[in-house]
Protein backbone atom coordinates (compact mmCIF):
# COMPACT_ATOMS: atom_id res chain seq x y z
CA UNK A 1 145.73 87.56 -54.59
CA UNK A 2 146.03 85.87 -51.18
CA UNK A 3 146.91 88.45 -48.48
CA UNK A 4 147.95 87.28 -44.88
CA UNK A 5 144.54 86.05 -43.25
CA UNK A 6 143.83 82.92 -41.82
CA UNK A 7 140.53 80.78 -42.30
CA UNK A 8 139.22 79.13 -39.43
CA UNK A 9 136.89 76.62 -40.48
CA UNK A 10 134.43 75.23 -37.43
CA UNK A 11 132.73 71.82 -37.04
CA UNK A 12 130.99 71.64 -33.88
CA UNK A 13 133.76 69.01 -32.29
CA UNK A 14 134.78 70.81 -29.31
CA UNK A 15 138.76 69.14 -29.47
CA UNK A 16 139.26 69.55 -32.69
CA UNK A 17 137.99 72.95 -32.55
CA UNK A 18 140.14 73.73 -29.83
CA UNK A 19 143.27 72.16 -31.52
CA UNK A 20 142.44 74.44 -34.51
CA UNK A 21 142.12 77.69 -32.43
CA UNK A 22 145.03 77.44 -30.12
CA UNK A 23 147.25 76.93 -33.56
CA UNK A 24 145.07 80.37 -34.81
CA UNK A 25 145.92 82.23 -31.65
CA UNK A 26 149.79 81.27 -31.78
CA UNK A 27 150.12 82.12 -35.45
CA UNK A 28 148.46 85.65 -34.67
CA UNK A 29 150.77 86.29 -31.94
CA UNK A 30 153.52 85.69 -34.24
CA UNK A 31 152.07 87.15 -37.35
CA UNK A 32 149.20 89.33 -36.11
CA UNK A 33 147.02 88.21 -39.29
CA UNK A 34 142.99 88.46 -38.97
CA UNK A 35 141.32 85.02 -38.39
CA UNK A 36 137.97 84.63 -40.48
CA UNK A 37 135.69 81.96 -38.61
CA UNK A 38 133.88 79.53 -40.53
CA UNK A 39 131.03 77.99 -40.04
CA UNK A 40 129.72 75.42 -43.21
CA UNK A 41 125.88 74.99 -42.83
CA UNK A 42 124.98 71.74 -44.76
CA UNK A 43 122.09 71.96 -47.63
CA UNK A 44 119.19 71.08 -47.06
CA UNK A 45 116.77 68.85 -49.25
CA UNK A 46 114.07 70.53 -51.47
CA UNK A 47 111.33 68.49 -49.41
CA UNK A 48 112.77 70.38 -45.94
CA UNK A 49 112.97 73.66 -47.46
CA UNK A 50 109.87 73.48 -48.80
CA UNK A 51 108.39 73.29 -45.51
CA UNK A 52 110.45 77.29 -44.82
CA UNK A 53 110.03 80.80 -46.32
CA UNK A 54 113.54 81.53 -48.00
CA UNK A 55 113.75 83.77 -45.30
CA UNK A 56 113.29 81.67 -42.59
CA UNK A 57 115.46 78.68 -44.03
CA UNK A 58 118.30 81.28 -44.24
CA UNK A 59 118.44 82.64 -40.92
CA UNK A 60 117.97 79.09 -39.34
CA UNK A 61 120.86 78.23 -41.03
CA UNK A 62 122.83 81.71 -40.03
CA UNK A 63 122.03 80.86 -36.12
CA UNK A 64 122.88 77.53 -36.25
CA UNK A 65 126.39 78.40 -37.98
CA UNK A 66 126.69 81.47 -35.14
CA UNK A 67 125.86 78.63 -32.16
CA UNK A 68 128.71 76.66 -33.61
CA UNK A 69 131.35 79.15 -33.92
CA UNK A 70 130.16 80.20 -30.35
CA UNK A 71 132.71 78.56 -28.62
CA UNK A 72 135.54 79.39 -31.24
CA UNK A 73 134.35 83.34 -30.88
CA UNK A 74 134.67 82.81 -26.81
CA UNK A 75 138.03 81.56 -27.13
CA UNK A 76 139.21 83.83 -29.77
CA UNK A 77 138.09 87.04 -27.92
CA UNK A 78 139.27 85.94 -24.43
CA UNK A 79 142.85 85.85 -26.30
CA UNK A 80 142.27 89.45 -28.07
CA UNK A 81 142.50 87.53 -31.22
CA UNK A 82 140.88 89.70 -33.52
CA UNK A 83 138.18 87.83 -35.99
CA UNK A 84 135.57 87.79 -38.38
CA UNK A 85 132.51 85.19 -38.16
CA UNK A 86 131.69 83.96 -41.66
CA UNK A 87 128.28 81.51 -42.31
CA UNK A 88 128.04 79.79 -45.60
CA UNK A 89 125.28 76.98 -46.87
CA UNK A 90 126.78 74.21 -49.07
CA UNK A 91 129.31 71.29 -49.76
CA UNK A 92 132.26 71.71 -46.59
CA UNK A 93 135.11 71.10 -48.55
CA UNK A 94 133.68 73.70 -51.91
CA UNK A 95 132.83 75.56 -49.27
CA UNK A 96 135.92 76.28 -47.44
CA UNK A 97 138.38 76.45 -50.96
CA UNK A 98 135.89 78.54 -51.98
CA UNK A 99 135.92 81.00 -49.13
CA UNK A 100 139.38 81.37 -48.62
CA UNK A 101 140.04 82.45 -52.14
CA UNK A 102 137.30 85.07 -51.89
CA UNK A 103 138.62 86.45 -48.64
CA UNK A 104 141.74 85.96 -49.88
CA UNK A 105 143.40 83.65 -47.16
CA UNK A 106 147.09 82.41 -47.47
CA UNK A 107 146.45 79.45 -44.67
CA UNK A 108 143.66 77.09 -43.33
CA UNK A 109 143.95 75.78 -40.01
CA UNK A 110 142.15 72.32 -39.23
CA UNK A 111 142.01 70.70 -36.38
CA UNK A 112 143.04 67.10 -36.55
CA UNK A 113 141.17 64.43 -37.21
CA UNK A 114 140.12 62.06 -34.48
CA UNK A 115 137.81 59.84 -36.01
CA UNK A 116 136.28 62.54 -37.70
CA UNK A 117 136.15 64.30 -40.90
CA UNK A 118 139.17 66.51 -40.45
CA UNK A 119 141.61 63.93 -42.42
CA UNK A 120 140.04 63.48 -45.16
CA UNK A 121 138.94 66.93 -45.37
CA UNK A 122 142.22 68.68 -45.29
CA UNK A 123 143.09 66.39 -47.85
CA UNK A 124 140.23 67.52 -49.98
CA UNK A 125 140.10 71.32 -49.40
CA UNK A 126 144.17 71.18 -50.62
CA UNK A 127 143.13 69.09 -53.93
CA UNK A 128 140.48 72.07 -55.16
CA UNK A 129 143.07 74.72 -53.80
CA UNK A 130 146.28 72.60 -55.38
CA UNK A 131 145.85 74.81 -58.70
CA UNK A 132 146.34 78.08 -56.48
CA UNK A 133 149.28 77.41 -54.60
CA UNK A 134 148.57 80.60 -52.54
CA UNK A 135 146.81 79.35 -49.74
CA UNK A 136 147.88 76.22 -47.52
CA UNK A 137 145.72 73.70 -45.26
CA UNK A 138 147.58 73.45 -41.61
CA UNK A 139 146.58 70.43 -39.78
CA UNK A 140 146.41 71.44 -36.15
C-alpha cells in the first residue's frame, strides 16, 4: 500500500539533482510528505570485490552513496524539508521500483535529463512500476 512519501533518487549530477530537489521541497510545502533520499551504488565485479572483506566492500559503497546525497541532504535541511537517506547496491532502475514499493512511495521525482540518464530512466523505473499504478515517476 503506497502511503504519501516521496522518493528522491540521487545521481551525482549537481543540475539535475537540483531540478529534482527544488520539485521535492515545493511538493512538501504543499503536501508536507517525507522525502526518502536515494542513493543507487552500482555492483561491482566479482574480480573487484574479491580484492574487499564483505565488510569493507559494503561500507565503501555506503560512503560513497552518503557523499552523493551530500549535497541533496544540504539542500533539503537548509529548507526544513524533513528526509530520510537511503543507500542501496544494484541495477538503478530495479533499484529505485524496488525501493519505492518497499517504503511505500506514491511519487518519484527525477530530475530531467540533460544528456544524461534521467530520460531513459524515468521511462524505465515507470515500465517495472506500470503493474502497480500506486506510485508515479515526476520528471523535474
Amino acid at each position: 500500500m503506497s502511503t504519501q512519501q516521496i522518493l528522491l533518487p540521487v545521481d551525482g549530477n549537481g543540475a539535475r539533482t537540483q531540478r529534482a530537489v527544488a520539485e521535492a521541497i515545493r511538493i512538501h510545502r504543499q503536501e508536507n510528505v517525507p522525502v526518502f533520499l536515494l542513493s543507487v551504488q552500482p555492483l561491482v565485479s566479482p574480480l573487484v570485490a574479491s580484492y574487499f572483506g564483505r565488510a569493507e566492500l559494503e561500507q565503501l559503497q555506503q560512503d560513497a552513496g552518503l557523499e552523493e546525497l551530500a549535497p541533496a541532504r544540504a539542500i533539503l535541511d537548509a529548507a526544513g524539508v524533513w528526509h530520510r537517506v537511503v543507500v542501496r547496491v544494484g541495477r538503478r532502475a530495479e533499484t529505485i521500483a524496488n525501493t519505492a514499493r518497499e517504503m511505500g512511495c506514491d511519487r518519484i521525482i527525477l530530475g530531467a535529463a540533460d544528456g544524461g540518464i534521467f530520460g531513459s530512466m524515468a521511462q524505465q523505473v515507470g515500465h517495472l512500476l506500470a503493474e502497480s499504478r500506486r506510485c508515479r515517476v515526476i520528471v523535474a
